[in-house]
Protein backbone atom coordinates (compact mmCIF):
# COMPACT_ATOMS: atom_id res chain seq x y z
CA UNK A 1 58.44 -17.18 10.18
CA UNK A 2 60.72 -19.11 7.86
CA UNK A 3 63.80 -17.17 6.19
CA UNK A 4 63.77 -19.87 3.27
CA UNK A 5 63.85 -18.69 -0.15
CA UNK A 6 60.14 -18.68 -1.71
CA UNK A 7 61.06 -21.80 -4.07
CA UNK A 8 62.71 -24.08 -1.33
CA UNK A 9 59.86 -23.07 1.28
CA UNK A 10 57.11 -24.25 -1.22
CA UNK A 11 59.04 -27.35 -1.94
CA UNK A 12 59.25 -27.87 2.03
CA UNK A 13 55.17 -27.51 1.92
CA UNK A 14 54.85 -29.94 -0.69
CA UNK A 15 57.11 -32.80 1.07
CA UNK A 16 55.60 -31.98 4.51
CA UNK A 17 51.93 -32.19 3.39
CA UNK A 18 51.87 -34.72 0.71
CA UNK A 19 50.94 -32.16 -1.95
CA UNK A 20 50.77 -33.62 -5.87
CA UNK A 21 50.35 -31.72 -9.34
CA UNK A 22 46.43 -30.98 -9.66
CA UNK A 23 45.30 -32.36 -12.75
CA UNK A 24 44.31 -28.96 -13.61
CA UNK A 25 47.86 -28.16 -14.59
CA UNK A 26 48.15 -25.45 -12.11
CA UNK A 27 48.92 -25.53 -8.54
CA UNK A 28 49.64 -28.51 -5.83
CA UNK A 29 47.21 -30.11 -4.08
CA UNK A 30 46.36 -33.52 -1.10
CA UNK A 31 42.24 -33.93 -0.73
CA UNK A 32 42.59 -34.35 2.77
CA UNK A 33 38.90 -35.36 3.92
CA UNK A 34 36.08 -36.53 2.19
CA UNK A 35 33.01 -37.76 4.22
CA UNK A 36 31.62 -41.15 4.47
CA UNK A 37 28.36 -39.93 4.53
CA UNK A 38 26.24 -39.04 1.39
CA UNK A 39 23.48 -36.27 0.57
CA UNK A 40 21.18 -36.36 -2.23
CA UNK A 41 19.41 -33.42 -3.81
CA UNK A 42 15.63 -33.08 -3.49
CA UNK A 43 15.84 -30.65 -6.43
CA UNK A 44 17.45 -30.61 -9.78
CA UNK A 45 20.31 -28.46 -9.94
CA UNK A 46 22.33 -27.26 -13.50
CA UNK A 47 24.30 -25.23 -15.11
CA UNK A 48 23.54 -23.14 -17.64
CA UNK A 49 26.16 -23.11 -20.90
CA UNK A 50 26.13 -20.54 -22.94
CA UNK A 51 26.21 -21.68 -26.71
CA UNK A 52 26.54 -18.28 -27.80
CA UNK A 53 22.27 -19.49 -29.30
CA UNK A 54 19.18 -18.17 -28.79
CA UNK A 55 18.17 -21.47 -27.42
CA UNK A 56 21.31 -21.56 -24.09
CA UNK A 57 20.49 -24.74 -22.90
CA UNK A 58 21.18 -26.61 -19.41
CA UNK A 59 23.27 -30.03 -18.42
CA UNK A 60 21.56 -31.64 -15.09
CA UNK A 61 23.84 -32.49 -12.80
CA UNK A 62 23.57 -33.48 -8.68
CA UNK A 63 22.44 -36.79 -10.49
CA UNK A 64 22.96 -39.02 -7.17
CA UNK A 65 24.28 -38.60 -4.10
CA UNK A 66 27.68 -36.75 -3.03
CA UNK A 67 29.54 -36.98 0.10
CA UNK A 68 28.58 -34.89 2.71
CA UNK A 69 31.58 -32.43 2.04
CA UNK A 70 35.77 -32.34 1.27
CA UNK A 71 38.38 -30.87 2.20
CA UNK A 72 41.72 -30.08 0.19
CA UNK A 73 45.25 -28.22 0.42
CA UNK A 74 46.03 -26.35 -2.64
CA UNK A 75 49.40 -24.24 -3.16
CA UNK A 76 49.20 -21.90 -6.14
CA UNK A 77 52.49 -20.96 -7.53
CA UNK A 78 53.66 -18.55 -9.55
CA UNK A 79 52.88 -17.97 -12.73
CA UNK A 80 50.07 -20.13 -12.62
CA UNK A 81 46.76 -18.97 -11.68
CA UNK A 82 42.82 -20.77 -11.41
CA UNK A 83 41.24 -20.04 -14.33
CA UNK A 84 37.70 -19.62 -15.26
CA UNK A 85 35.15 -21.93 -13.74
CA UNK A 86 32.04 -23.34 -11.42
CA UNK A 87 30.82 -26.28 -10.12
CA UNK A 88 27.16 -27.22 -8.56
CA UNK A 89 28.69 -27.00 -4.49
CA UNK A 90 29.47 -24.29 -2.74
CA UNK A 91 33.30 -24.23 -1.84
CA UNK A 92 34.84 -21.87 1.10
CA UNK A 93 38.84 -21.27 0.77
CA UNK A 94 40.87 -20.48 3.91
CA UNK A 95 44.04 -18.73 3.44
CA UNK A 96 47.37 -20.44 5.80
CA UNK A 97 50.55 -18.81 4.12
CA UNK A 98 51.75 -17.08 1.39
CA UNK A 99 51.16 -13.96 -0.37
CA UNK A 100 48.07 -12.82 -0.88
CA UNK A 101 45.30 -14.57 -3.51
CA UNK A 102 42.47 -12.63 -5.89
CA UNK A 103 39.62 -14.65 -5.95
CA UNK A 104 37.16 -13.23 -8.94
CA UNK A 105 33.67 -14.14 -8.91
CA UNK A 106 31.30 -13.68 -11.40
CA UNK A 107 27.65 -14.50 -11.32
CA UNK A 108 24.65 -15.91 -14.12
CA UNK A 109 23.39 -12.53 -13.78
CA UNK A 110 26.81 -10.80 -14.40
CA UNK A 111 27.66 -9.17 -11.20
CA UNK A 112 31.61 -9.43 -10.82
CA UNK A 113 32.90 -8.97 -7.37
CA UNK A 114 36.19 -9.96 -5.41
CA UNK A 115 37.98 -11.57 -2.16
CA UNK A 116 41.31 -10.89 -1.63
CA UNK A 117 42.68 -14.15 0.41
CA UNK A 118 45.93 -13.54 2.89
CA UNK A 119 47.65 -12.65 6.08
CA UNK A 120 44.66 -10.64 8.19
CA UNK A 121 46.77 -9.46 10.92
CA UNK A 122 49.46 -8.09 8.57
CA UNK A 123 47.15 -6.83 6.05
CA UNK A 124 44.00 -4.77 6.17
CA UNK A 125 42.62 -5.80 2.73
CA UNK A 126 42.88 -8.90 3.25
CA UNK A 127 40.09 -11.70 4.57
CA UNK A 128 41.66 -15.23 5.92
CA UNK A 129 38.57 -16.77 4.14
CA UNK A 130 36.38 -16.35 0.97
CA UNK A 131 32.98 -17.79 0.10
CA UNK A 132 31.88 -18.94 -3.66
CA UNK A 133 28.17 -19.96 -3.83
CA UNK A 134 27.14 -22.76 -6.25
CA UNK A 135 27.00 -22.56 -9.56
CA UNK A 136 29.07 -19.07 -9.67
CA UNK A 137 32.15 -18.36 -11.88
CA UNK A 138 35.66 -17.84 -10.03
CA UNK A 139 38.96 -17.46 -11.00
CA UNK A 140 42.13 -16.67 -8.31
CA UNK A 141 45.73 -15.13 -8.94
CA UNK A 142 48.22 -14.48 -6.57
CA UNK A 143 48.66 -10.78 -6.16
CA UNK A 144 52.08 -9.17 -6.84
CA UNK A 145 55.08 -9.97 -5.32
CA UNK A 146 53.43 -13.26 -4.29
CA UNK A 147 55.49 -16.60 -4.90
CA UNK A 148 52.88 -18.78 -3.57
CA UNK A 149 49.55 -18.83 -1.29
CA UNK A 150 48.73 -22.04 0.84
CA UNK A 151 44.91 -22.25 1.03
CA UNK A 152 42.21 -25.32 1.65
CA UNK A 153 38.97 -25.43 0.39
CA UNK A 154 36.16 -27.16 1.55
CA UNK A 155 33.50 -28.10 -0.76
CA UNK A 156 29.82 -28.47 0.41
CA UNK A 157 28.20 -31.15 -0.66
CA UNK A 158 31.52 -33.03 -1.56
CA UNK A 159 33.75 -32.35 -4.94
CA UNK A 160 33.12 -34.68 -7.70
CA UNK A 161 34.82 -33.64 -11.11
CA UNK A 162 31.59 -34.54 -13.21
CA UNK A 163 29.91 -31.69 -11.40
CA UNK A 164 32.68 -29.05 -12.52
CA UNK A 165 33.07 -26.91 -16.17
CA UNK A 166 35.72 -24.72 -17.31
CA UNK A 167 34.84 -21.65 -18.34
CA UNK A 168 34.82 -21.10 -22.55
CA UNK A 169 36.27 -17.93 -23.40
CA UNK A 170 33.57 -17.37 -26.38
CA UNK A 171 31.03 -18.48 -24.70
CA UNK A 172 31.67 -16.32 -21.59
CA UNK A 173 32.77 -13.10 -23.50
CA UNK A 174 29.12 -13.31 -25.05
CA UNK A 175 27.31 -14.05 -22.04
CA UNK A 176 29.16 -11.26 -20.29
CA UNK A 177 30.33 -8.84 -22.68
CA UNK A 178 31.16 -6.09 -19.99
CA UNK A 179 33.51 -7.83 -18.41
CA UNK A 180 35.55 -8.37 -21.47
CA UNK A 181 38.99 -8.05 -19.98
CA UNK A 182 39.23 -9.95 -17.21
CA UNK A 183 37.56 -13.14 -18.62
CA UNK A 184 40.39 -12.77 -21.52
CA UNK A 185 42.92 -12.49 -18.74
CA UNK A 186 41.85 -16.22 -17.23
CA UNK A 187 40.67 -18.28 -19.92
């Protein structure tokens, strides 16, 4: 295990794996794969946006093929975290170093529940991988005393930005008013 200090060890994983700002504003990341195959949907596939209206309505998405699935590096770093969002693909993260990462989901349907990404062996809390089905709201923070986390995630079928939203703070805090503090915390 390295004895570097947190700030020069993340600096060391951003030279050694090619990592770049995300143009999120938060984080590091290198898309490492994306397939050269494509899928295409046989069925239409949305999100719903909450207008805060009695009429919500849906934007169609999946509107042509993606690639078969990528694959990314992302190093979250203190005091950043991922905000509110979804996209139309399921994505799996797998933890590799770091501290340990919250990820928050949050269904249509408003169930909340949690993952806490990190180091299984050390910690018994922890899981070295966490699932988020399509279309589902997530958020991630690094848990205290954690500098950084080095994760991947693999999206299924591929990433495309067009197929991604951020999540509104109005707009969620009236779709879900019972979980009122934790959607003020990351949006």
């Amino acid at each position: 295990m390295s004895k570097q200090l947190p700030e020069a060890e993340m600096e060391r994983l951003k030279k050694q794996l090619g990592l770049v700002p995300h143009p999120s504003g938060y984080g590091a990341f290198r898309e490492m794969f994306k397939g050269d195959r494509e899928v295409v949907f046989t069925s239409l596939t949305s999100f719903v946006l909450y207008t805060g209206e009695p009429n919500n309505f849906s934007v169609p998405s999946h509107d042509g093929p993606r690639s078969t699935a990528t694959s990314i590096y992302f190093l979250l770093t203190q005091p950043h975290c991922v905000t509110w969002h979804k996209h139309l693909s399921d994505e799996g993260f797998y933890w590799h170093a770091g501290g340990k990462v919250k990820v928050r989901m949050l269904t249509d349907g408003g169930k909340l529940s949690s993952v806490t990404l990190g180091d299984v062996v050390r910690h018994e809390d922890c899981m070295g991988q966490a699932i988020v089905p399509h279309e589902t709201w997530y958020c991630a923070e690094l848990q205290e005393g954690a500098a950084y986390a080095l994760y991947s995630a693999v999206v299924t079928p591929g990433f495309e930005f067009r197929d991604w939203i951020a999540g509104e703070r109005e707009a969620m805090l009236k779709a879900f008013p019972q979980h009122h503090d934790v959607i003020i915390q990351f949006t």
